[in-house]
PDB file of N, CA and C in Angstrom:
ATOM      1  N   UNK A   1       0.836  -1.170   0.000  1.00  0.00           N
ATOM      2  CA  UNK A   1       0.000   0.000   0.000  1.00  0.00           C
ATOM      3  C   UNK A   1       0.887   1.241   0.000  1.00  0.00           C
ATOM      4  N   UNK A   2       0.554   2.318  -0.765  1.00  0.00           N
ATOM      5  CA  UNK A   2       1.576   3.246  -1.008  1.00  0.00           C
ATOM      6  C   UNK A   2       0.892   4.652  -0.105  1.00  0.00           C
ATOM      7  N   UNK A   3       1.873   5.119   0.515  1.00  0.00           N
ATOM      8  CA  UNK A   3       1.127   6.561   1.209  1.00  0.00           C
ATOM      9  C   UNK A   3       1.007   7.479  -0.109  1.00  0.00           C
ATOM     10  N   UNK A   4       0.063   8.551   0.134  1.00  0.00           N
ATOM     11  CA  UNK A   4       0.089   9.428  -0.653  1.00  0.00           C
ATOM     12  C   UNK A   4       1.164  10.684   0.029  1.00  0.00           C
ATOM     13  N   UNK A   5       2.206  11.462  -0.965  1.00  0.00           N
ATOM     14  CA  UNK A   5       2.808  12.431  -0.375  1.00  0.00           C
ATOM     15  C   UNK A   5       2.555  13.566  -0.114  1.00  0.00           C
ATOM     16  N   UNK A   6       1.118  13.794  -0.471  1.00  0.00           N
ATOM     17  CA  UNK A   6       0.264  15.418  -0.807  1.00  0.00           C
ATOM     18  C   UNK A   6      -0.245  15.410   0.895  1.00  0.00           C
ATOM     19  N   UNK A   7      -0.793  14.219   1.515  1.00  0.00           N
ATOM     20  CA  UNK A   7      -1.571  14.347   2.729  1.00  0.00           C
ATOM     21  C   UNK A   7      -0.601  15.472   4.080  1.00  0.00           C
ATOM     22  N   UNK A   8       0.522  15.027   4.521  1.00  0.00           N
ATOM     23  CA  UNK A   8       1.000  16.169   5.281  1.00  0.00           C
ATOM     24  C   UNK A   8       1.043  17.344   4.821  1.00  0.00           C
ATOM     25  N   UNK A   9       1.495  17.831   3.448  1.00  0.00           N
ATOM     26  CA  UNK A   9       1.472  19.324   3.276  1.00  0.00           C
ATOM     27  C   UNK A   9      -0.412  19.576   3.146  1.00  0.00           C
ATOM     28  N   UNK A  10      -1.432  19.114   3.047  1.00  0.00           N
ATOM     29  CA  UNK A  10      -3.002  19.023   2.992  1.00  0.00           C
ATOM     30  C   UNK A  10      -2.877  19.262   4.338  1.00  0.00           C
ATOM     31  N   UNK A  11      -2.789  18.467   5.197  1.00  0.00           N
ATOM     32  CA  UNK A  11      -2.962  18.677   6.655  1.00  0.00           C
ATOM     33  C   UNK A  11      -2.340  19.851   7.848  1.00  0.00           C
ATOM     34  N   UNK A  12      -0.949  20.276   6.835  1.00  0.00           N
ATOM     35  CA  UNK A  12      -0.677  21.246   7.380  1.00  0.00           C
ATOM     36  C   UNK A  12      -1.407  22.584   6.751  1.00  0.00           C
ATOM     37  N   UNK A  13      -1.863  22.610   5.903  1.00  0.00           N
ATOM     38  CA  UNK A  13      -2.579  23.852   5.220  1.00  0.00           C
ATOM     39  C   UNK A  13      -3.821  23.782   6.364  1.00  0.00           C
ATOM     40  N   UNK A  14      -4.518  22.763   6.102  1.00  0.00           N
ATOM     41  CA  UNK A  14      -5.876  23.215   7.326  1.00  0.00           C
ATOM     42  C   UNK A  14      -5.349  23.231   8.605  1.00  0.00           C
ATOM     43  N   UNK A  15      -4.170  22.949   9.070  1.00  0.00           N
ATOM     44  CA  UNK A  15      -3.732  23.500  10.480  1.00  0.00           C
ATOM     45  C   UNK A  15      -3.699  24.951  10.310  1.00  0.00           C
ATOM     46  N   UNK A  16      -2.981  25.700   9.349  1.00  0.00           N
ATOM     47  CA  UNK A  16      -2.420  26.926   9.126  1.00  0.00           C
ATOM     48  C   UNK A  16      -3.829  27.470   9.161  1.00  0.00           C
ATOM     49  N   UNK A  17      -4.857  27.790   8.319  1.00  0.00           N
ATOM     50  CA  UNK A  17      -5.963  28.011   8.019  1.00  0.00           C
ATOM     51  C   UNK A  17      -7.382  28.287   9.279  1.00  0.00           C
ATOM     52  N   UNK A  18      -7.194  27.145   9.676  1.00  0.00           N
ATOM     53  CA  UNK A  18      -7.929  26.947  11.326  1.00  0.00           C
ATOM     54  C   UNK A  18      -6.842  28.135  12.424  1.00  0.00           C
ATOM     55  N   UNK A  19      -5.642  28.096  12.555  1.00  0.00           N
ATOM     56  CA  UNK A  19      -5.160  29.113  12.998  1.00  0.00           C
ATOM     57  C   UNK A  19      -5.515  30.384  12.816  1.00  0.00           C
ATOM     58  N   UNK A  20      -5.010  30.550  11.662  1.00  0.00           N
ATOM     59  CA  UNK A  20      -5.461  32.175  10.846  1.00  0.00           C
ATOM     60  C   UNK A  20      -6.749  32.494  11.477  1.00  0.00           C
ATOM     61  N   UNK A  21      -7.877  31.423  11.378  1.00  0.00           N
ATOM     62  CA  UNK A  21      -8.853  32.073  11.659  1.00  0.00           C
ATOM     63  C   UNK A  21      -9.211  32.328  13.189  1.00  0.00           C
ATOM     64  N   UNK A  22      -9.014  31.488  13.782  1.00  0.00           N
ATOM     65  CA  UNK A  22      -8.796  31.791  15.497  1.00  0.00           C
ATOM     66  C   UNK A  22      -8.154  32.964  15.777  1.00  0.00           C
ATOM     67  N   UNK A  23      -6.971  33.080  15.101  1.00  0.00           N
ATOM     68  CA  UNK A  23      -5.946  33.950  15.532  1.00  0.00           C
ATOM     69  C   UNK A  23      -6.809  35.426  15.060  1.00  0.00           C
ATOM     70  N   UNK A  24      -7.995  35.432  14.235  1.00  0.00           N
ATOM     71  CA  UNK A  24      -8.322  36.974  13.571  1.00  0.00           C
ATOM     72  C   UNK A  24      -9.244  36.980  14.322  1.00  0.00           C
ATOM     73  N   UNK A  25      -9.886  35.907  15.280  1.00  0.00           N
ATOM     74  CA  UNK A  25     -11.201  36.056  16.349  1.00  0.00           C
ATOM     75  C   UNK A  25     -10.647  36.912  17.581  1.00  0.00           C
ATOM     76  N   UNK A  26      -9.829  36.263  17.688  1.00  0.00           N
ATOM     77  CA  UNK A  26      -9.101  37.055  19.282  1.00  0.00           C
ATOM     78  C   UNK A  26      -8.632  38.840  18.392  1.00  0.00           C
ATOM     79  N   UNK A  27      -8.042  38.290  17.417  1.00  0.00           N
ATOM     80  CA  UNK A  27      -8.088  40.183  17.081  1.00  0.00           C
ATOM     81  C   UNK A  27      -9.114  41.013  17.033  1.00  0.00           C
ATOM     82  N   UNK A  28     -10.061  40.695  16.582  1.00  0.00           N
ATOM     83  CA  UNK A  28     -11.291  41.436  16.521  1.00  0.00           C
ATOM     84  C   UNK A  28     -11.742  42.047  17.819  1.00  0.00           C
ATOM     85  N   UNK A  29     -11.795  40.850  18.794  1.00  0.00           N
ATOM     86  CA  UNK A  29     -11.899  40.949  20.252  1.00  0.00           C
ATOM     87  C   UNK A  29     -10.992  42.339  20.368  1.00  0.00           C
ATOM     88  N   UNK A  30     -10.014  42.247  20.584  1.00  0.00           N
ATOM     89  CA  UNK A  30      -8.840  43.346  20.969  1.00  0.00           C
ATOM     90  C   UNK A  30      -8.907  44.393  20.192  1.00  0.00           C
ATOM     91  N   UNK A  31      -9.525  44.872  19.408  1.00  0.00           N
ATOM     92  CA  UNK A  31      -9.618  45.537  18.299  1.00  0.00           C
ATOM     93  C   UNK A  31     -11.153  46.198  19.371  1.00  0.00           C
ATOM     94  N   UNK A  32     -11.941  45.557  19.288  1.00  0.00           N
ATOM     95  CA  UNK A  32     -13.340  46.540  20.427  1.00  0.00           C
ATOM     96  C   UNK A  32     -12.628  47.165  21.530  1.00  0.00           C
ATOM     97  N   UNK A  33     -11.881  46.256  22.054  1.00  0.00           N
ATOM     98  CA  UNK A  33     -11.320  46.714  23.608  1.00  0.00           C
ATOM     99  C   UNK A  33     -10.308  48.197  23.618  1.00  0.00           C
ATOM    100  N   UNK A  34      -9.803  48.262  22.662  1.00  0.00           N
ATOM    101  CA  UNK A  34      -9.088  49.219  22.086  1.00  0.00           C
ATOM    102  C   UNK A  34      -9.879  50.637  21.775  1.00  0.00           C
ATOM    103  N   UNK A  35     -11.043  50.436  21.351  1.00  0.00           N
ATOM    104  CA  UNK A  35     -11.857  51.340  21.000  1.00  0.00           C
ATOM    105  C   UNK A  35     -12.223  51.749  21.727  1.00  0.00           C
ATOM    106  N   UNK A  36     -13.127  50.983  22.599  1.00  0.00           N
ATOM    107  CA  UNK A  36     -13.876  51.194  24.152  1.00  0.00           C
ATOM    108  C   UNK A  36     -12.618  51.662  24.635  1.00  0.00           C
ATOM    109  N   UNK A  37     -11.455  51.659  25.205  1.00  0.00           N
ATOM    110  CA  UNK A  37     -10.786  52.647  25.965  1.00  0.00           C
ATOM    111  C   UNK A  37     -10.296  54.058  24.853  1.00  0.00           C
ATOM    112  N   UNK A  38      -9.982  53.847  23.873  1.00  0.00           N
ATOM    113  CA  UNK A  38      -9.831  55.235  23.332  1.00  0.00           C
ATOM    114  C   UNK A  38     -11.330  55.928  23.721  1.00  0.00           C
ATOM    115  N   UNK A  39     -12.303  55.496  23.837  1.00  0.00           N
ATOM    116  CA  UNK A  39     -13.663  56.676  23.841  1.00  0.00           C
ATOM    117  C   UNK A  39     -13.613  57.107  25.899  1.00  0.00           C
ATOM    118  N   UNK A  40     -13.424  55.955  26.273  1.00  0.00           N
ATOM    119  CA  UNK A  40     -13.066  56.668  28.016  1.00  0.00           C
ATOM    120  C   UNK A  40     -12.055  57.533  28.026  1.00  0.00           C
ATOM    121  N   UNK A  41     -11.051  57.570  27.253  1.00  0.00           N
ATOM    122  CA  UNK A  41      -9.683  58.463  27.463  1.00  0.00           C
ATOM    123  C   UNK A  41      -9.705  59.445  26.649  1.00  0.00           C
ATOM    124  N   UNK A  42     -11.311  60.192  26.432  1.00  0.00           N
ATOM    125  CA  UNK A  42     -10.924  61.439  25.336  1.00  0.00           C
ATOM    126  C   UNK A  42     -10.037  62.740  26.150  1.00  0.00           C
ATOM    127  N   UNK A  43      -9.547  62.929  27.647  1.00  0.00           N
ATOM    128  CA  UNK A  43      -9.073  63.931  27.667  1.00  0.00           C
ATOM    129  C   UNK A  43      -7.488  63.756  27.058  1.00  0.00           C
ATOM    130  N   UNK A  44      -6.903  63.006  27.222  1.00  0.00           N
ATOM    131  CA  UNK A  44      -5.635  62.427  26.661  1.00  0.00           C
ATOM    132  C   UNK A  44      -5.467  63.510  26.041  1.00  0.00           C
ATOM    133  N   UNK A  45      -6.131  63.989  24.563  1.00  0.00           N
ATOM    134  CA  UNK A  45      -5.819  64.142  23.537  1.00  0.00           C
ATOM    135  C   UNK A  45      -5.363  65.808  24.074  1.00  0.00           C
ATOM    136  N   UNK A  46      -5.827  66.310  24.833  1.00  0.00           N
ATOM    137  CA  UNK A  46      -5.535  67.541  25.460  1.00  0.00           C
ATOM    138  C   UNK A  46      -4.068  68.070  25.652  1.00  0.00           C
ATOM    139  N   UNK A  47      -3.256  66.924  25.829  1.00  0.00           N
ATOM    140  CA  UNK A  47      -1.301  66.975  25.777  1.00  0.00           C
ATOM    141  C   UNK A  47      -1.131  66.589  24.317  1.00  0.00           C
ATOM    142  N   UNK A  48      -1.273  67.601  23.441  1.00  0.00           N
ATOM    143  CA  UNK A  48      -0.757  66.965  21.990  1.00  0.00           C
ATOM    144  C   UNK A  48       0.985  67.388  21.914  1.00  0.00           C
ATOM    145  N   UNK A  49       1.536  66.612  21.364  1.00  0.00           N
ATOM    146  CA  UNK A  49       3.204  66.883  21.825  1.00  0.00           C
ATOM    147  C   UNK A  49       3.788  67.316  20.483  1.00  0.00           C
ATOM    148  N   UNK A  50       3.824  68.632  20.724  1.00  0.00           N
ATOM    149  CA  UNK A  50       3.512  69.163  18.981  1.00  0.00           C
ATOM    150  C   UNK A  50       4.957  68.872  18.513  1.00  0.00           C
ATOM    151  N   UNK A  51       5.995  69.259  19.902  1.00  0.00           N
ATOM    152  CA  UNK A  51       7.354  69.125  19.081  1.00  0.00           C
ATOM    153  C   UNK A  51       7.727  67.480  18.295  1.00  0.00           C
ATOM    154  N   UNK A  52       6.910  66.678  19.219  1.00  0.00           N
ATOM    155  CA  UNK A  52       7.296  65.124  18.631  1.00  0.00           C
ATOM    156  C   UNK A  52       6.702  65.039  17.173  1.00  0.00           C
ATOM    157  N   UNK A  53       5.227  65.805  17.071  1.00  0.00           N
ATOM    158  CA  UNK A  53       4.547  65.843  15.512  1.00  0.00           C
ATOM    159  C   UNK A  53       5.655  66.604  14.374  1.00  0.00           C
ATOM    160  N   UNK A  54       5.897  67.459  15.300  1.00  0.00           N
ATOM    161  CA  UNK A  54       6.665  68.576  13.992  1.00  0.00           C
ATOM    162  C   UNK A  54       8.442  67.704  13.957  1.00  0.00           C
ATOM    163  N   UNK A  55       9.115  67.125  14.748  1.00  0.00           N
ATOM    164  CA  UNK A  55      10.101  66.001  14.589  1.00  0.00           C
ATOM    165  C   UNK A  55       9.638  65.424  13.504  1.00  0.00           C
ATOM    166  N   UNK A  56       8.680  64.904  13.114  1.00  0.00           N
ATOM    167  CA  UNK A  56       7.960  63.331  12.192  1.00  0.00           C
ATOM    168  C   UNK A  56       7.786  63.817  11.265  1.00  0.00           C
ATOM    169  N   UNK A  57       7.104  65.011  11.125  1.00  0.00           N
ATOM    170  CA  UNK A  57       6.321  65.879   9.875  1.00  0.00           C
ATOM    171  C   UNK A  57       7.245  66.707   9.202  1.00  0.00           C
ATOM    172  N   UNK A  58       8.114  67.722   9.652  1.00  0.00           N
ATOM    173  CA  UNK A  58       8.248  68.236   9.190  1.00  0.00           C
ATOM    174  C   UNK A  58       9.834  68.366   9.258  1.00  0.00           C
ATOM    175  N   UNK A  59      10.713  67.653   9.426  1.00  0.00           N
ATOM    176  CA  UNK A  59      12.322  67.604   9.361  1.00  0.00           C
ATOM    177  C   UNK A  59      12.437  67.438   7.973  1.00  0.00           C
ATOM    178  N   UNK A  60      12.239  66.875   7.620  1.00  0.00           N
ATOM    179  CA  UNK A  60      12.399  66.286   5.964  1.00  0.00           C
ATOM    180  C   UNK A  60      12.447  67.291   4.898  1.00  0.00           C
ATOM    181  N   UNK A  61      11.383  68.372   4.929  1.00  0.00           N
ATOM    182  CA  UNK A  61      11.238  69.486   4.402  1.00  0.00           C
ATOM    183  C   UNK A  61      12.330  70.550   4.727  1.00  0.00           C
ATOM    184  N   UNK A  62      12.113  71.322   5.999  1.00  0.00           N
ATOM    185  CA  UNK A  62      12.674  72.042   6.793  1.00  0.00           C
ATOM    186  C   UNK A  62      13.823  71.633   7.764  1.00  0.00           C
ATOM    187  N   UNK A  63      14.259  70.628   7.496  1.00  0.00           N
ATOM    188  CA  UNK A  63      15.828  70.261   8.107  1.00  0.00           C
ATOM    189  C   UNK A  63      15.728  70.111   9.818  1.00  0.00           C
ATOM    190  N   UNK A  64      16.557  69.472   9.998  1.00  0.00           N
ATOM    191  CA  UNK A  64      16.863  68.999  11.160  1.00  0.00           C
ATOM    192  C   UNK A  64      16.380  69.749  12.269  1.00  0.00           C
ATOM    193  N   UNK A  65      17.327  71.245  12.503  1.00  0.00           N
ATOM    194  CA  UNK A  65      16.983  72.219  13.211  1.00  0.00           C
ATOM    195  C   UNK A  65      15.579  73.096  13.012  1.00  0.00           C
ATOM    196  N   UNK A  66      14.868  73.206  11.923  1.00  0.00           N
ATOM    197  CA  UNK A  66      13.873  73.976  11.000  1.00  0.00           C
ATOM    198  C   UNK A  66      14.203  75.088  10.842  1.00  0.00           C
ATOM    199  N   UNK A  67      15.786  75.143  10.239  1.00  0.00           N
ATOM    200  CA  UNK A  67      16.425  76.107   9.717  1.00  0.00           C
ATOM    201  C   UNK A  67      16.408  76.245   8.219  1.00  0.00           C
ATOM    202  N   UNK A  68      15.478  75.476   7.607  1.00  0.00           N
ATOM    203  CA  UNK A  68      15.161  75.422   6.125  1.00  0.00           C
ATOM    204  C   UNK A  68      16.026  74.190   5.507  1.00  0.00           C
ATOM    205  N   UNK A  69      15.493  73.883   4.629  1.00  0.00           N
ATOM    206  CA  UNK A  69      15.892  72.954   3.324  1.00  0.00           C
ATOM    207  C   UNK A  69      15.669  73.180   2.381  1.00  0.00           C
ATOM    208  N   UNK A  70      14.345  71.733   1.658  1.00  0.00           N
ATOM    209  CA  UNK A  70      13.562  72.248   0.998  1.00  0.00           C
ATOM    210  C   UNK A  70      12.635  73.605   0.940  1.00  0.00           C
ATOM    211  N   UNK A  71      12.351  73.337   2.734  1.00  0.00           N
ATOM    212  CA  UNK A  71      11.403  74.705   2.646  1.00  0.00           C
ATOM    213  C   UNK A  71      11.693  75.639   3.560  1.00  0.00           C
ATOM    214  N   UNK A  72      11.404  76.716   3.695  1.00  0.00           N
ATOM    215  CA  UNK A  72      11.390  77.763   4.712  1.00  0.00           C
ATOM    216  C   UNK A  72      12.258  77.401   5.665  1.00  0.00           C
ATOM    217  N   UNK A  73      12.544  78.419   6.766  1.00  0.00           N
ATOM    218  CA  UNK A  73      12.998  78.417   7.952  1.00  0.00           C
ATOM    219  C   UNK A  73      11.903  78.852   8.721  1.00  0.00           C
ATOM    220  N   UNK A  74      11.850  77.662   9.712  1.00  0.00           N
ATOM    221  CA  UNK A  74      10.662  78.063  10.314  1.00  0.00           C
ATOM    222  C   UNK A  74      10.965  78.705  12.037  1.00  0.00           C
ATOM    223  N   UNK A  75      12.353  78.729  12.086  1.00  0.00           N
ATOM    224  CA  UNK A  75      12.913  79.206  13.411  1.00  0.00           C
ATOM    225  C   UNK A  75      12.403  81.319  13.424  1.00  0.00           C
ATOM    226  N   UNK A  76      12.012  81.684  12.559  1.00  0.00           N
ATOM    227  CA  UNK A  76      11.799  83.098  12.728  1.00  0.00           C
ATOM    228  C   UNK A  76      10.716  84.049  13.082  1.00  0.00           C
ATOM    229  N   UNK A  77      10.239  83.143  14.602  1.00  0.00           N
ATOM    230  CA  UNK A  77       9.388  83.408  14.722  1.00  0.00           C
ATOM    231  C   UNK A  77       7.590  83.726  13.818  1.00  0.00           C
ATOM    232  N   UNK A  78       7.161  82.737  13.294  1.00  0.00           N
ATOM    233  CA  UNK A  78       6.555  83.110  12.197  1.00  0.00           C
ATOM    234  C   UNK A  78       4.837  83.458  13.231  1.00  0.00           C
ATOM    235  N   UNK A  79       3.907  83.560  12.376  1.00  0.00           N
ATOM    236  CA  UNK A  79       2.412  84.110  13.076  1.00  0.00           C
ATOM    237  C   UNK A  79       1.554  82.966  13.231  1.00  0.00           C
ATOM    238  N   UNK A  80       1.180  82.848  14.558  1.00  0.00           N
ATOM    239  CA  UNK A  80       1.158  81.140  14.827  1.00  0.00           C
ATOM    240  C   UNK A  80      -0.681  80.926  13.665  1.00  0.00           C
ATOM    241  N   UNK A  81      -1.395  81.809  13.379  1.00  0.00           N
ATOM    242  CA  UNK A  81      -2.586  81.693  12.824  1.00  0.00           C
ATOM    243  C   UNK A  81      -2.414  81.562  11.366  1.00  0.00           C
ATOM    244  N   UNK A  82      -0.897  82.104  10.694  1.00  0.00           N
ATOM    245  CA  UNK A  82      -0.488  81.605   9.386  1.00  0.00           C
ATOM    246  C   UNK A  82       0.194  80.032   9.600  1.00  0.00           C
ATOM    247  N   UNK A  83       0.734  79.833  10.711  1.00  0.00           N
ATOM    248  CA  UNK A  83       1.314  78.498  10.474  1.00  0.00           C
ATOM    249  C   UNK A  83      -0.005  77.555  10.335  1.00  0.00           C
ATOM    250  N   UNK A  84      -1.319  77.707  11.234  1.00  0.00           N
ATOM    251  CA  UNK A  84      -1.955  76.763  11.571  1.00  0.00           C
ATOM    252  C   UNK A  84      -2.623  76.674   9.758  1.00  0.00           C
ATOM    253  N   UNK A  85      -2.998  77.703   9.201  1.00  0.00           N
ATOM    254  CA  UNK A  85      -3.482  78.029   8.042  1.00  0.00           C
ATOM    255  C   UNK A  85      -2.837  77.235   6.960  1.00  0.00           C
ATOM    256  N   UNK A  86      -1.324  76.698   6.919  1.00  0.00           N
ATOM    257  CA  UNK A  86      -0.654  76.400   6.263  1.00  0.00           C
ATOM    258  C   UNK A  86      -0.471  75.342   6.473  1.00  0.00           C
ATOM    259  N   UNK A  87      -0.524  74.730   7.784  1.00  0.00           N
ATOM    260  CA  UNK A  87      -0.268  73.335   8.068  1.00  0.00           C
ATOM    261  C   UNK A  87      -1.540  72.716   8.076  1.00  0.00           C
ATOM    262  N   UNK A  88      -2.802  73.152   8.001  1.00  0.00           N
ATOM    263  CA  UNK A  88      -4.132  72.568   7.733  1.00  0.00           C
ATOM    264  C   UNK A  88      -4.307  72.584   6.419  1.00  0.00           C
ATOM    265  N   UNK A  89      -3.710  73.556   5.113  1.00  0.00           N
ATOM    266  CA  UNK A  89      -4.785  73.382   4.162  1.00  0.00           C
ATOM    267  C   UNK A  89      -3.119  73.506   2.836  1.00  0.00           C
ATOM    268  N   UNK A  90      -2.487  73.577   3.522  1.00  0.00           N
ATOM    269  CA  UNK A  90      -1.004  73.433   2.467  1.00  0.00           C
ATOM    270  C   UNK A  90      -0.713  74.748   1.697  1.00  0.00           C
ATOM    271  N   UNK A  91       0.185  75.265   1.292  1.00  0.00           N
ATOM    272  CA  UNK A  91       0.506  76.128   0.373  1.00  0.00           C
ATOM    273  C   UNK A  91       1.592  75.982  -0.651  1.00  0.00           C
ATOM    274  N   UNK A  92       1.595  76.555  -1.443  1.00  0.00           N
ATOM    275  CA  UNK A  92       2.803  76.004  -2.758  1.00  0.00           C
ATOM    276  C   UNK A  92       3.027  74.997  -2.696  1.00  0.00           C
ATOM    277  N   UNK A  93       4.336  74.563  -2.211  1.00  0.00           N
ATOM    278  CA  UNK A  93       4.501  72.826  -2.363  1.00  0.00           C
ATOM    279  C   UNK A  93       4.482  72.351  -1.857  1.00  0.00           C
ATOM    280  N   UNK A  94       4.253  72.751  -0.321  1.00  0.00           N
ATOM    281  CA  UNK A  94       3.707  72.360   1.140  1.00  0.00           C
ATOM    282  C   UNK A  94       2.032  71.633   0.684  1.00  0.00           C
ATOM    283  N   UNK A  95       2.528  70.270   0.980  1.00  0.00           N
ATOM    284  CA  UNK A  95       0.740  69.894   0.817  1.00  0.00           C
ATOM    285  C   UNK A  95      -0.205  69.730   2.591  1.00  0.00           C
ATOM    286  N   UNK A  96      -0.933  69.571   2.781  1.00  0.00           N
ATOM    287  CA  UNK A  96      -1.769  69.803   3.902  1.00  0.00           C
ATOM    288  C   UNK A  96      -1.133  68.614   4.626  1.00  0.00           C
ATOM    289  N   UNK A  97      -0.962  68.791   5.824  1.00  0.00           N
ATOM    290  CA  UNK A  97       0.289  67.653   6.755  1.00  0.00           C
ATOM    291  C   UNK A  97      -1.003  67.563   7.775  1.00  0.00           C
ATOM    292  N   UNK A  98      -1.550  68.324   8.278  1.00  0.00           N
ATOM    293  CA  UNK A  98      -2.371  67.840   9.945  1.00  0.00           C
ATOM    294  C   UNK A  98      -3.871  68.636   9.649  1.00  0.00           C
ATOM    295  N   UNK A  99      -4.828  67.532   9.708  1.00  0.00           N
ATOM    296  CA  UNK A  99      -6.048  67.339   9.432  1.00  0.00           C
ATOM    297  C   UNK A  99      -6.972  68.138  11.290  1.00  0.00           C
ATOM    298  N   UNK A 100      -6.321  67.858  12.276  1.00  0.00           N
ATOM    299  CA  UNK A 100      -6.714  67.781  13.340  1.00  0.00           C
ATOM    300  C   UNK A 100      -6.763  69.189  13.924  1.00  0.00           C
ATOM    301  N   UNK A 101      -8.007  70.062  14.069  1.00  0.00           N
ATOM    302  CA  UNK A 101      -7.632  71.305  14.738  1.00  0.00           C
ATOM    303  C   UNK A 101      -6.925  71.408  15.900  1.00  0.00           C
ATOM    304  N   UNK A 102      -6.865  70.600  17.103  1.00  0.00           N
ATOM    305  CA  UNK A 102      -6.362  70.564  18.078  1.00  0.00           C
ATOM    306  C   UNK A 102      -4.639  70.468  17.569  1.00  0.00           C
ATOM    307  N   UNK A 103      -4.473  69.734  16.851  1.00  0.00           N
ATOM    308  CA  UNK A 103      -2.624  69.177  17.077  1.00  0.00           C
ATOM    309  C   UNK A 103      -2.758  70.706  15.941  1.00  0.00           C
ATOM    310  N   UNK A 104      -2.848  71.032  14.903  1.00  0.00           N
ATOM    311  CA  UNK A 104      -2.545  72.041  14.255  1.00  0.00           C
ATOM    312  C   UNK A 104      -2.590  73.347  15.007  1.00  0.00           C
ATOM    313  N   UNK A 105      -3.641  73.768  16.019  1.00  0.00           N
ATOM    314  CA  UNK A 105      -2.964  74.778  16.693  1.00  0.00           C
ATOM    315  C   UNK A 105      -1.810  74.536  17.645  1.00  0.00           C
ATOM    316  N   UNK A 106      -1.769  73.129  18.473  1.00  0.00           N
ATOM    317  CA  UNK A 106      -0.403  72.850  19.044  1.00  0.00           C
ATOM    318  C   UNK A 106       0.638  73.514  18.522  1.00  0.00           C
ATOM    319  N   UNK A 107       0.788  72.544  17.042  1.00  0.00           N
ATOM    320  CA  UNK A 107       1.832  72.999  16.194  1.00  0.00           C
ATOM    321  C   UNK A 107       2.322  74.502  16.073  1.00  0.00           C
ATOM    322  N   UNK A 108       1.114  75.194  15.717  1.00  0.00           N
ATOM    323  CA  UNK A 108       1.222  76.532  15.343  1.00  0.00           C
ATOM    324  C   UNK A 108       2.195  77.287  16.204  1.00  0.00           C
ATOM    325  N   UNK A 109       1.102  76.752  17.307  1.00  0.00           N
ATOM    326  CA  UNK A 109       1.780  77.399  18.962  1.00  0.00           C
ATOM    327  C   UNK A 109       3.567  77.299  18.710  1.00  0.00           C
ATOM    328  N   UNK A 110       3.623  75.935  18.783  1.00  0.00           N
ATOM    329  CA  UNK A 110       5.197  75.457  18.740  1.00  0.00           C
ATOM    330  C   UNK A 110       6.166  76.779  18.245  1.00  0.00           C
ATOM    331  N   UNK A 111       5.819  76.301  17.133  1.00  0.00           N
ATOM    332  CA  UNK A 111       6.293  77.191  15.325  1.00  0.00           C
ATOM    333  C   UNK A 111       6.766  78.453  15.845  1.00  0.00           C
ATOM    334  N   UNK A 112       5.560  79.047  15.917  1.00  0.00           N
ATOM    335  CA  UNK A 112       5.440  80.491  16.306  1.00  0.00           C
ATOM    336  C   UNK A 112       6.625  81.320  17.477  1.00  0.00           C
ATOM    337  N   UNK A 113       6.633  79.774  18.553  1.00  0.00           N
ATOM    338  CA  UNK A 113       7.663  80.399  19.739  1.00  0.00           C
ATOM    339  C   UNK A 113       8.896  79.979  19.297  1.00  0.00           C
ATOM    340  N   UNK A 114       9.029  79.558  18.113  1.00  0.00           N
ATOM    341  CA  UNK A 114      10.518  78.994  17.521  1.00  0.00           C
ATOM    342  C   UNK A 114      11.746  80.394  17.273  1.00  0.00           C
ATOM    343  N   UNK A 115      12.801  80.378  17.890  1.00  0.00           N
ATOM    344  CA  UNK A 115      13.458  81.481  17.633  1.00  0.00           C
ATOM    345  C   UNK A 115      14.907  81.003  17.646  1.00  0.00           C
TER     346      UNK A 115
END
């Protein structure tokens, strides 16, 4: 009687498969639980850490220090209601970076006391 050689790699596919799907049940789970505490923790959002946003966002453009690169220097004190204006809705080749009124006036704030 001859084994067939297809049956272990067959049997390991529906092991893999039956996993996958267990493994996306418990995510889902953790995925609500996640939600339900982001909606208890709306004051959080109140410490937005503008310098860590403007680190991420905007070095690349404006260089290390935000002594300019590609773009501007943003160390010269600029008008924190033009920065927010600019960092919400983009200008020239600046495209729109922060959607969020709260972190965009952060930012602004930041910007503005930059000297």
């Amino acid at each position: 009687m001859r084994n067939n050689p297809l049956i272990p790699y067959v049997l390991i596919m529906a092991f893999g498969i039956g996993l996958i799907f267990f493994m996306s049940l418990g995510g889902a789970g953790s995925k609500d639980e996640a939600k339900e505490a982001g909606e208890s923790g709306g004051e959080a959002t109140a410490d937005i850490d503008a310098e860590a946003i403007v680190q991420k966002s905007c070095v690349g453009c404006h260089g290390g220090d935000l002594t300019g690169g590609m773009g501007p220097n943003l160390t010269t004190g600029l008008d924190a209601a033009h920065v927010k204006e600019v960092v919400m809705n983009g200008q020239g080749a600046m495209p729109a970076v922060i959607k969020d009124e709260a972190e965009a006036d952060a930012i602004a704030e930041y910007i503005s006391g930059l000297k």
